[in-house]
Protein backbone atom coordinates (compact mmCIF):
# COMPACT_ATOMS: atom_id res chain seq x y z
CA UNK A 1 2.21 -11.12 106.94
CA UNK A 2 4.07 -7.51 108.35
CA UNK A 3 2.81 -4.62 107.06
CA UNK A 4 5.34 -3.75 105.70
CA UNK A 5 5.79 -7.04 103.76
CA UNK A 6 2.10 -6.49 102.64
CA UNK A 7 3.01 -2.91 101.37
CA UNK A 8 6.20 -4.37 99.85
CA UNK A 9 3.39 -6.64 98.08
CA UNK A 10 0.91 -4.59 97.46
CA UNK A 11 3.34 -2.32 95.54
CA UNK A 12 4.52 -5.76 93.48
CA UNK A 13 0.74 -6.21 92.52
CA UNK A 14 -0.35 -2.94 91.45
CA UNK A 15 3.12 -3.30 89.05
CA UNK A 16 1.60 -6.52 87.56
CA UNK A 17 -2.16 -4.96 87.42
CA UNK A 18 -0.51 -1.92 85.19
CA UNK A 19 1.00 -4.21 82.87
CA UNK A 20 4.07 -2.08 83.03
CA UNK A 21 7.46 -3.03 82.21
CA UNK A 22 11.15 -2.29 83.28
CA UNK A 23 11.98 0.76 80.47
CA UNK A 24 14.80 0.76 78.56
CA UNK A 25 17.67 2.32 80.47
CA UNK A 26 19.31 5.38 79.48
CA UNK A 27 23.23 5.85 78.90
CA UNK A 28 23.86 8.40 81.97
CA UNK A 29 21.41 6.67 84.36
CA UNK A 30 22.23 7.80 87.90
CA UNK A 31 23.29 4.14 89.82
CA UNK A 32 22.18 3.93 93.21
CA UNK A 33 23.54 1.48 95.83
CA UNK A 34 21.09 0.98 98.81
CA UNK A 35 22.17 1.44 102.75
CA UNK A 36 20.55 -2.03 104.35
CA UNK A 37 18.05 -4.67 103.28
CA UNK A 38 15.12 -2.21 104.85
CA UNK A 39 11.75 -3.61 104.44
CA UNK A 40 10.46 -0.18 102.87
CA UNK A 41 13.12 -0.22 100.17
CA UNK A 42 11.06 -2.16 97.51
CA UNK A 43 8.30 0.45 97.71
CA UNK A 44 10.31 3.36 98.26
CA UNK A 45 13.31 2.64 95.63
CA UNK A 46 13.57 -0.73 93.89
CA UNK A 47 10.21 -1.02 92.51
CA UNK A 48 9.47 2.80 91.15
CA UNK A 49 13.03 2.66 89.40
CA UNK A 50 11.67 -0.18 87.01
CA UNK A 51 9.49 2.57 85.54
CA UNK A 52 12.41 5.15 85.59
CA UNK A 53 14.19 5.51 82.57
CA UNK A 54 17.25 7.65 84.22
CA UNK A 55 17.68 5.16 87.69
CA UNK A 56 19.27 1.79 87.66
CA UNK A 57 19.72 0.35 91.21
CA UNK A 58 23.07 -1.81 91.25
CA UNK A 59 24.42 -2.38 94.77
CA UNK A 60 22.87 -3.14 98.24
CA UNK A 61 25.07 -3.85 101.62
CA UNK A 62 23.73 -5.21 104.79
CA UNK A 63 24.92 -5.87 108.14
CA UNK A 64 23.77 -9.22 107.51
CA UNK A 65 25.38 -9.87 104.35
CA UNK A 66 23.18 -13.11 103.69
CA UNK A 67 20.35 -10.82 103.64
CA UNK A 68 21.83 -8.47 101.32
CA UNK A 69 22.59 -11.26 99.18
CA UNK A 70 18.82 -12.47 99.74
CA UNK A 71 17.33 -9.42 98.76
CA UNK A 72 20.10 -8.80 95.83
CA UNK A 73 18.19 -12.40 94.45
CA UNK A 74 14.94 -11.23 94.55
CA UNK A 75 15.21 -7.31 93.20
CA UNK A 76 17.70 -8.58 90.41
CA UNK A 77 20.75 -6.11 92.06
CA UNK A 78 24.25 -7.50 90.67
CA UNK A 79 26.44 -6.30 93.45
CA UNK A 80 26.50 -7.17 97.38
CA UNK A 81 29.35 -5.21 99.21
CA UNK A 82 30.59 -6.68 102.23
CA UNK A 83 29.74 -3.20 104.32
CA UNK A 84 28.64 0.52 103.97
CA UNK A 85 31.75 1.87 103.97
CA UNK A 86 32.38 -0.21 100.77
CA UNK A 87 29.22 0.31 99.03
CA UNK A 88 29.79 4.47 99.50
CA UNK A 89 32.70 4.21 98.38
CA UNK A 90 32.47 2.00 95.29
CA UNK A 91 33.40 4.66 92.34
CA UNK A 92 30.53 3.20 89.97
CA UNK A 93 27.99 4.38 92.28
CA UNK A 94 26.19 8.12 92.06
CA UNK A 95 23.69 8.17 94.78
CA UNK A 96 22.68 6.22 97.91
CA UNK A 97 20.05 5.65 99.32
CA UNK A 98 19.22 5.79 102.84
CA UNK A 99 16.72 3.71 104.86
CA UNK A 100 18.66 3.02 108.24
CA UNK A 101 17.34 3.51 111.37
CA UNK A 102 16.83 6.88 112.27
CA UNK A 103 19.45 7.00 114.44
CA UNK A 104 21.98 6.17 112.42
CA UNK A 105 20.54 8.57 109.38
CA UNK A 106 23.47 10.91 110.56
CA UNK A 107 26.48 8.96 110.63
CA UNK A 108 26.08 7.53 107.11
CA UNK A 109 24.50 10.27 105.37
CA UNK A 110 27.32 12.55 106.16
CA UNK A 111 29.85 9.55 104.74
CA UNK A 112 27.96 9.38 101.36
CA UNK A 113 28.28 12.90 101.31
CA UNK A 114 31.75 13.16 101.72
CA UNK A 115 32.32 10.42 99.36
CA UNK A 116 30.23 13.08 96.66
CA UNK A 117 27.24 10.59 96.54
CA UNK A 118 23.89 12.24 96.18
CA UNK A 119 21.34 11.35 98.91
CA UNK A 120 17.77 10.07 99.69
CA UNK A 121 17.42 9.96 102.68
CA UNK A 122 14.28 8.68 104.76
CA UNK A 123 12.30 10.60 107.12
CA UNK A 124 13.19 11.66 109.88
CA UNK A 125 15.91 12.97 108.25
CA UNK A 126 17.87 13.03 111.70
CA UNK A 127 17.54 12.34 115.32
CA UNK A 128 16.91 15.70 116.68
CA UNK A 129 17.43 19.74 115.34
CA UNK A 130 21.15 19.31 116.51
CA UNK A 131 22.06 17.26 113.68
CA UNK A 132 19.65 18.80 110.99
CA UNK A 133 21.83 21.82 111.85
CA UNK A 134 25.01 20.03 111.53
CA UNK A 135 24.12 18.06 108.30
CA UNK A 136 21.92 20.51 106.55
CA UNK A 137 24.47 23.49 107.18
CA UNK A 138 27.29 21.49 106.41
CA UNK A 139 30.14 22.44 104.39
CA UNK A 140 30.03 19.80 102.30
CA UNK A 141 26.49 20.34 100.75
CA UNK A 142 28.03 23.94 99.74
CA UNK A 143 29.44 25.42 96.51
CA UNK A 144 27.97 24.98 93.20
CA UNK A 145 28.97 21.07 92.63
CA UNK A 146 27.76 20.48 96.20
CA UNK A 147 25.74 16.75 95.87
CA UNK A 148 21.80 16.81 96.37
CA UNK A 149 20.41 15.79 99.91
CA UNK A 150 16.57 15.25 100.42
CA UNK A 151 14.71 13.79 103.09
CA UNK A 152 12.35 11.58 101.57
CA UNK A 153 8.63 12.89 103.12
CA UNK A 154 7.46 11.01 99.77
CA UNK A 155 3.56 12.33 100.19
CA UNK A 156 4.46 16.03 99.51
CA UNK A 157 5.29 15.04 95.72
CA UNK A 158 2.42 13.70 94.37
CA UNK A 159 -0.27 16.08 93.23
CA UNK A 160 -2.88 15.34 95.41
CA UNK A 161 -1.07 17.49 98.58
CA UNK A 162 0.00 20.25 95.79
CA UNK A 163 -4.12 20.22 94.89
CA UNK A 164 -4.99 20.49 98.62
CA UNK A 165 -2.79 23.32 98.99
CA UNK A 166 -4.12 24.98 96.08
CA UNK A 167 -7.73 24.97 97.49
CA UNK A 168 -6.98 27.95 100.09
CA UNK A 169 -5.31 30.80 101.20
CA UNK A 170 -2.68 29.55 104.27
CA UNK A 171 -3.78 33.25 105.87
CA UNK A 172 -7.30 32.01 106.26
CA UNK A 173 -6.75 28.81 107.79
CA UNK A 174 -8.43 28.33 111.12
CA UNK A 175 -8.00 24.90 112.29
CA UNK A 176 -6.08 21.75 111.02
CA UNK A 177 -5.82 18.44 112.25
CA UNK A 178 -3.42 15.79 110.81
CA UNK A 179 -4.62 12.21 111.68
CA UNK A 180 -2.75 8.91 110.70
CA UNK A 181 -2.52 5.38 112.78
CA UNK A 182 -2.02 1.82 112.47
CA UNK A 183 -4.08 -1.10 114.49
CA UNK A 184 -2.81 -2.71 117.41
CA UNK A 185 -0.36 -6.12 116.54
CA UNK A 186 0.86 -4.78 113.17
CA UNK A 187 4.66 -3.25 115.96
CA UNK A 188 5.30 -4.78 118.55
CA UNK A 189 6.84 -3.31 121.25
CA UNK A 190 10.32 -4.60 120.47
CA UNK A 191 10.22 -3.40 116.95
CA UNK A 192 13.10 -0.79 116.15
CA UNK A 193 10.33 1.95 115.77
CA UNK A 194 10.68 2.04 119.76
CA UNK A 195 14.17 1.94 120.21
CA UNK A 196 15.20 5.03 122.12
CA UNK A 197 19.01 4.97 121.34
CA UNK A 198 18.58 4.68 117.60
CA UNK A 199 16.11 7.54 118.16
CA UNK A 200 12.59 5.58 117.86
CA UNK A 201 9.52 6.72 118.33
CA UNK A 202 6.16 7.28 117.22
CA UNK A 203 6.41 10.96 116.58
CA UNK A 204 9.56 10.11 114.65
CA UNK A 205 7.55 7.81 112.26
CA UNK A 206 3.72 8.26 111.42
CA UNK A 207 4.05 11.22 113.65
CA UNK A 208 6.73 12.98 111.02
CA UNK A 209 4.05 13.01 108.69
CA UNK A 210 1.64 14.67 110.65
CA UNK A 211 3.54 17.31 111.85
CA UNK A 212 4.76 17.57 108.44
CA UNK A 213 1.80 18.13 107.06
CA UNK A 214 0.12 20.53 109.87
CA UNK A 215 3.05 22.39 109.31
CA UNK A 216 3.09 22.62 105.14
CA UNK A 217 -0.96 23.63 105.57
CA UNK A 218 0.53 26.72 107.36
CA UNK A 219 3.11 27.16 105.36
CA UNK A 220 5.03 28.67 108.68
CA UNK A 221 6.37 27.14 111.99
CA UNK A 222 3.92 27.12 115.06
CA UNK A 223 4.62 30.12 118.03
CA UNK A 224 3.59 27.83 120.69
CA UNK A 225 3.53 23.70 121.46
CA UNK A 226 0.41 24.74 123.52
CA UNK A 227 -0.23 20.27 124.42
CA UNK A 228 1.60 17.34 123.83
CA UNK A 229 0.43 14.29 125.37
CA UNK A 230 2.04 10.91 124.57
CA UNK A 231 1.28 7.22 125.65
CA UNK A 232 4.36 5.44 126.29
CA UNK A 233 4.90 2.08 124.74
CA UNK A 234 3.59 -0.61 127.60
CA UNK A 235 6.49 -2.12 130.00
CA UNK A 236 8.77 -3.74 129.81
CA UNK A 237 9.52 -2.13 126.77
CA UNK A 238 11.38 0.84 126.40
CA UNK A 239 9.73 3.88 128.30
CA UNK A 240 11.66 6.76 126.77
CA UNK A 241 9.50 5.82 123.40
CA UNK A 242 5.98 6.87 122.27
CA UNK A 243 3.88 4.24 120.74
CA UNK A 244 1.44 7.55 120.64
CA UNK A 245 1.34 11.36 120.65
CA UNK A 246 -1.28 14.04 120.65
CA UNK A 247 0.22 17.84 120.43
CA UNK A 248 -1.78 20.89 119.54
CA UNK A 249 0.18 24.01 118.30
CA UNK A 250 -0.90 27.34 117.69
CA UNK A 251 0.46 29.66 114.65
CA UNK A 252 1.14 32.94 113.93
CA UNK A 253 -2.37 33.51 112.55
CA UNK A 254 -4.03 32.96 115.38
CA UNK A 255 -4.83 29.09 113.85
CA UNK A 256 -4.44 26.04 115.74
CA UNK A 257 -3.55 22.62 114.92
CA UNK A 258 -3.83 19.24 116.15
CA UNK A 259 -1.29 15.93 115.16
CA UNK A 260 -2.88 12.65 116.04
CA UNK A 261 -0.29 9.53 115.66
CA UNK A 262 -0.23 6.12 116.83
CA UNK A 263 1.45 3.29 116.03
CA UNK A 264 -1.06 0.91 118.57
CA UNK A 265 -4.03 2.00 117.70
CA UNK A 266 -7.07 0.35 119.99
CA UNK A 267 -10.48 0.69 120.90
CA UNK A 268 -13.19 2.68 119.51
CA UNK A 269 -15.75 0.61 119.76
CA UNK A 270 -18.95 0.09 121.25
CA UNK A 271 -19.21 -2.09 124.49
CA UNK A 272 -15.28 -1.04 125.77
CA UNK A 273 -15.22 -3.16 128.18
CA UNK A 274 -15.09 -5.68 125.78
CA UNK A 275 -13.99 -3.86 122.52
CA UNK A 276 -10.95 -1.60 124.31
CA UNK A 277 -8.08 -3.81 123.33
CA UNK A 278 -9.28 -4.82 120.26
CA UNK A 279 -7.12 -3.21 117.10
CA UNK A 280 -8.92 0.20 115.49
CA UNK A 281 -9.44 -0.30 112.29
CA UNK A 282 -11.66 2.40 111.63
CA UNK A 283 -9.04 5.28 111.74
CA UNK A 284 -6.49 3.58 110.31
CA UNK A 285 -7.04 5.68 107.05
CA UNK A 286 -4.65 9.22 107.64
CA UNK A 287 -6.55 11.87 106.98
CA UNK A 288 -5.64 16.25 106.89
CA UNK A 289 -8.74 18.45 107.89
CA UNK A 290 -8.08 22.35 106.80
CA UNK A 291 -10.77 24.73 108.35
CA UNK A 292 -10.88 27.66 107.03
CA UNK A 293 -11.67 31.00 109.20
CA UNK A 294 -15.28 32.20 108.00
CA UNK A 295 -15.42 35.08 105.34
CA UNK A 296 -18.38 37.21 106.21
CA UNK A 297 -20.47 39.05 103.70
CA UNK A 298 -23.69 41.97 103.74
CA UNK A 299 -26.01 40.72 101.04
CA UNK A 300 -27.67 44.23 101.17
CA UNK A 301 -31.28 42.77 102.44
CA UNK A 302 -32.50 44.25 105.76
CA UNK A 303 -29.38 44.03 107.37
CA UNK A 304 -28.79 39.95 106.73
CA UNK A 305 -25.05 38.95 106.96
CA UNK A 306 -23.67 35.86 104.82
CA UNK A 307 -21.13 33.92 106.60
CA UNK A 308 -19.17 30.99 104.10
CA UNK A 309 -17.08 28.17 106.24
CA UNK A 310 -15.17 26.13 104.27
CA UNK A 311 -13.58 22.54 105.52
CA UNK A 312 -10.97 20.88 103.42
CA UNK A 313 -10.34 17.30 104.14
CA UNK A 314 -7.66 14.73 102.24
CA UNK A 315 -8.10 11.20 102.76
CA UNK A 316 -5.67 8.38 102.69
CA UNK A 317 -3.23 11.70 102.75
CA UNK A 318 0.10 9.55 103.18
CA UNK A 319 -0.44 7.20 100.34
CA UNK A 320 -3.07 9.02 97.71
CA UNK A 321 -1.85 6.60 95.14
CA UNK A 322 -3.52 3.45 96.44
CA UNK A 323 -6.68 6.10 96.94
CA UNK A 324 -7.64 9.21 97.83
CA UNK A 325 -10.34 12.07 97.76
CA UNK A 326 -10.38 15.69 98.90
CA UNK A 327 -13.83 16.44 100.43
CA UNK A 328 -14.66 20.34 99.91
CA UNK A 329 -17.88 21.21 102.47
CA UNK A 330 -18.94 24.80 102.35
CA UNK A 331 -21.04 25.55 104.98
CA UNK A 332 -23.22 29.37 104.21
CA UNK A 333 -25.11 30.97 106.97
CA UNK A 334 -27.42 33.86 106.95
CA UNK A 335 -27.78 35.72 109.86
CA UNK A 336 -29.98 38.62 110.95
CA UNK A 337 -29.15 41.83 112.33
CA UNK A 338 -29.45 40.43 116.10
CA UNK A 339 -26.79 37.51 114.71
CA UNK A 340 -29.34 35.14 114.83
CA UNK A 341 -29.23 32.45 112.43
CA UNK A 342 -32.62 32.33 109.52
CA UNK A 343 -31.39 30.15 106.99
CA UNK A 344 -28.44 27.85 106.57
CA UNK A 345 -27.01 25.78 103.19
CA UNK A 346 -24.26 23.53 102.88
CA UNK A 347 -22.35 22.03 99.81
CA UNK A 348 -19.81 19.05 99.09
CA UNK A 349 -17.81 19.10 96.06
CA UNK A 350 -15.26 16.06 95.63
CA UNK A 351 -11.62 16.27 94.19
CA UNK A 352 -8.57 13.92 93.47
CA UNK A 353 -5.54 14.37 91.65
CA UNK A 354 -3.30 10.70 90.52
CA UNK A 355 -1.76 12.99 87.97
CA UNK A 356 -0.21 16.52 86.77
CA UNK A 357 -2.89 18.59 85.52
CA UNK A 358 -2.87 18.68 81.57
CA UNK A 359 -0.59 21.30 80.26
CA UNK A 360 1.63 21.64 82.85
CA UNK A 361 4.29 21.94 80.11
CA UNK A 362 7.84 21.73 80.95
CA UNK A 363 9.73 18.75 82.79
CA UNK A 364 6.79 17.84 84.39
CA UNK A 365 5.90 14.33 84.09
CA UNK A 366 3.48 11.65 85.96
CA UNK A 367 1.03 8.72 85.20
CA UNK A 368 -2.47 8.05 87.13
CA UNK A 369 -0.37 5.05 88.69
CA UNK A 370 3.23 6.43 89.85
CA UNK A 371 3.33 6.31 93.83
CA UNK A 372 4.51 9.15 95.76
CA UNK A 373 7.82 7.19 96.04
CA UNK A 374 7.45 7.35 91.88
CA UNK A 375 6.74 11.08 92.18
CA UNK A 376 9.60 11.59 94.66
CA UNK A 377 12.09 9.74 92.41
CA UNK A 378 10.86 11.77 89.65
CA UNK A 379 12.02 15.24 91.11
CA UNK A 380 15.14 13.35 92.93
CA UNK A 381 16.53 12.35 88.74
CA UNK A 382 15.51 16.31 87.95
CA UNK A 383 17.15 17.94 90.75
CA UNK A 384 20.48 16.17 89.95
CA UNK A 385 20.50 16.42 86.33
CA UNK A 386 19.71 20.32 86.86
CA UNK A 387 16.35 20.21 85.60
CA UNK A 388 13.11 22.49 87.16
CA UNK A 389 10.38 19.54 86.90
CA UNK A 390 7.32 19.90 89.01
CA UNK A 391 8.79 22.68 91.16
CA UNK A 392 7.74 20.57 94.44
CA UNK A 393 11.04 19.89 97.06
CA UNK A 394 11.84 19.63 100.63
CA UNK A 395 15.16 21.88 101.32
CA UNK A 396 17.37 21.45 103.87
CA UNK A 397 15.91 24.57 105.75
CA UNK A 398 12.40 23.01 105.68
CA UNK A 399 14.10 19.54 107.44
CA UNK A 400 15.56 21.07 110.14
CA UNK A 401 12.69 23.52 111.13
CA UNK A 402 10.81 19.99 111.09
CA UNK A 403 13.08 18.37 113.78
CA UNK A 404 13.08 21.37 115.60
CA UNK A 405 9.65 21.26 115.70
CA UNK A 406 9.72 17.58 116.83
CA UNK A 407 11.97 18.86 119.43
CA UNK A 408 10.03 21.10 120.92
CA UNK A 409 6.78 18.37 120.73
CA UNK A 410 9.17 15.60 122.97
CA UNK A 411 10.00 18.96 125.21
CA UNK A 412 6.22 19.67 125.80
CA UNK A 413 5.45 15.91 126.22
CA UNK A 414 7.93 15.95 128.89
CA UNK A 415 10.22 13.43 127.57
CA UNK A 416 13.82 13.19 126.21
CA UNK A 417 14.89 14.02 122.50
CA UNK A 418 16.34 11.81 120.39
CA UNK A 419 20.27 10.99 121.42
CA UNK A 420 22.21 12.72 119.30
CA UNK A 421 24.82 10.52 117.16
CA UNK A 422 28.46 10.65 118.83
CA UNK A 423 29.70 11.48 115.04
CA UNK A 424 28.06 15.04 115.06
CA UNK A 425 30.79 17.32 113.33
């Protein structure tokens, strides 16, 4: 089975396990039509708006209309339009949403737009900082009836990142390192993710959460791409695409950070020679380690100097809602007047968050089982209908200083950007 089919399943199950059924739709439920038959849809869209009282999902169009009509079947959507163009512009419709490939993200978005359908759009948003400037700064999402766009970098709404970023101070961070792959087999090297004209690559999918994340830790952009090392998808497939990339960035702290992404993740075993084309399973689960720069302290005893490290690490950071846990490890070391170490402790205190915490009052709302897709959809309802909710968004500005970072990351790597879409306005 793909992976993504087993997410798509996976998703199905835990729907089943929570004995939850569709809710009764409200009057002035916003009506989304969907942009392809995309295998992430059913996570991402189809199945969270069962639970959502203010989202009904009533259209779908395909390049392959059989498809369309296939997937229409089995998500119970009543209409199939014979093309985008028709679907955006069906009157009945409120918002789209927008899983194309990433190169054609552009083109369509800015159609729904114009057409005054809201947006979701997945991540990347665009294919390079050319067109995040174009679409992001574009007229049309002006003015006070301007429709909402938001690129959909679903992990940053549920409240296990808003708990991580809680934990510290962003001017004491030291170190970060943003880790996520899959195993070898799951892509193969003629999947879309490494097609260079629709703007494929690995930094460009696992890799926009990375450097998504590195970059929320520090709340700033980086001064320098200081590395960037990628490994090209193997011949004869296309060479302008990662299937990996290591970067390491430094910020205006003086921190550093380090993105790890692979879709072809091998090795890692003992006995290489044997073991070095075998899939990695073992760090297949995405994981953000925050250090923290060490606060020093005089305990007032013969000179003796307390030094507290902290390291902050979030498992499973991508998709907290199947599992997750945020490892605290405070590290305290005495040290003498010479500097020399007499006596060292160390601490782990464990954290998770499925939910908001009690009390946050307001338009808030969340269960122990919504996904960050749930979450997402959540603040996507309250941002049209004008309502505050959890507070947690990705603006425009934020997408375009993330494909500008991207930019620079291919630029330090040595290889192209992303084409840019012959549509740009």
């Amino acid at each position: 089975m793909p992976f993504v089919d087993w997410l798509t399943s996976f998703a199905e199950l835990g729907e089943w396990m929570a004995g939850r059924k569709e809710v009764v739709k409200k009057d002035n439920a916003l009506r989304f039509g969907i942009l392809g038959a995309a295998n992430i849809t059913p996570t991402a869209l189809t199945l969270p708006a069962r639970s959502h009282a203010e989202v009904l999902v009533v259209a779908v169009a395909a390049r392959d209309k059989k498809k369309a009509e296939a997937y229409a079947k089995r998500y119970g959507i009543p209409i199939v339009h014979d093309s985008y163009d028709a679907l955006i512009n069906d009157p009945s419709i409120d918002c789209i949403y927008n899983p194309l490939p990433n190169g054609l993200h552009y083109h369509w978005t800015l159609k729904a737009l114009k057409a005054g359908k809201h947006v979701l759009l997945e991540k990347p948003s665009v294919s390079n900082a050319e067109e995040a400037r174009s679409l992001f700064h574009h007229p049309v999402l002006q003015g006070p009836n301007a429709p909402i766009l938001v690129e959909a970098s679903h992990y940053r709404f549920h409240p296990a990142w808003s708990l991580l970023l809680s934990l510290f101070n962003r001017e004491n961070v030291e170190y970060v390192n943003a880790h996520a792959a899959i195993p070898a087999g799951i892509f193969p090297g003629d999947d879309i993710r490494f097609n260079y004209p629709l703007a494929g690559g690995t930094l460009m999918d696992v890799g926009h959460y990375t450097l998504s994340a590195l970059r929320s830790v520090y709340g700033t952009e980086p001064v320098a791409v200081t590395s960037a090392t990628p490994r090209l998808i193997n011949q004869p497939f296309d060479q302008r695409c990662d299937q990996a990339m290591v970067a390491t960035y430094m910020f205006p702290n003086s921190g550093t950070g380090k993105i790890s992404a692979d879709l072809g993740a091998r090795g890692g075993y003992w006995f290489p020679w044997l073991t070095g084309n075998w899939p990695n399973l073992k760090d297949s689960v995405q994981v953000v380690s925050v250090t923290l720069k060490e606060q020093m302290e005089d305990v007032g005893e013969e000179g003796v100097i307390k030094g507290t490290r902290r390291q902050i690490k979030l498992w499973n950071f991508m998709l907290p809602h199947m599992w997750h846990r945020i490892d605290i490890v405070t590290t305290t070391t005495y040290r003498d007047a010479s500097g020399k170490t007499v006596k060292e402790e160390k601490s782990t205190e464990n954290k998770k968050a499925y939910k908001w915490p009690e009390g946050s009052g307001g338009d808030i709302k969340g269960e122990d089982w919504w996904s960050t897709y749930r979450y997402q959809l959540e603040e996507f309802v309250n941002k049209v209908k004008g309502r505050e909710g959890s507070g947690v968004w990705v603006d425009g500005e934020e997408s375009i200083r993330q494909m500008e970072c991207t930019d620079r990351t291919y630029e330090k790597a040595g290889m192209l950007l992303r084409p840019t879409s012959e549509a740009l306005e």
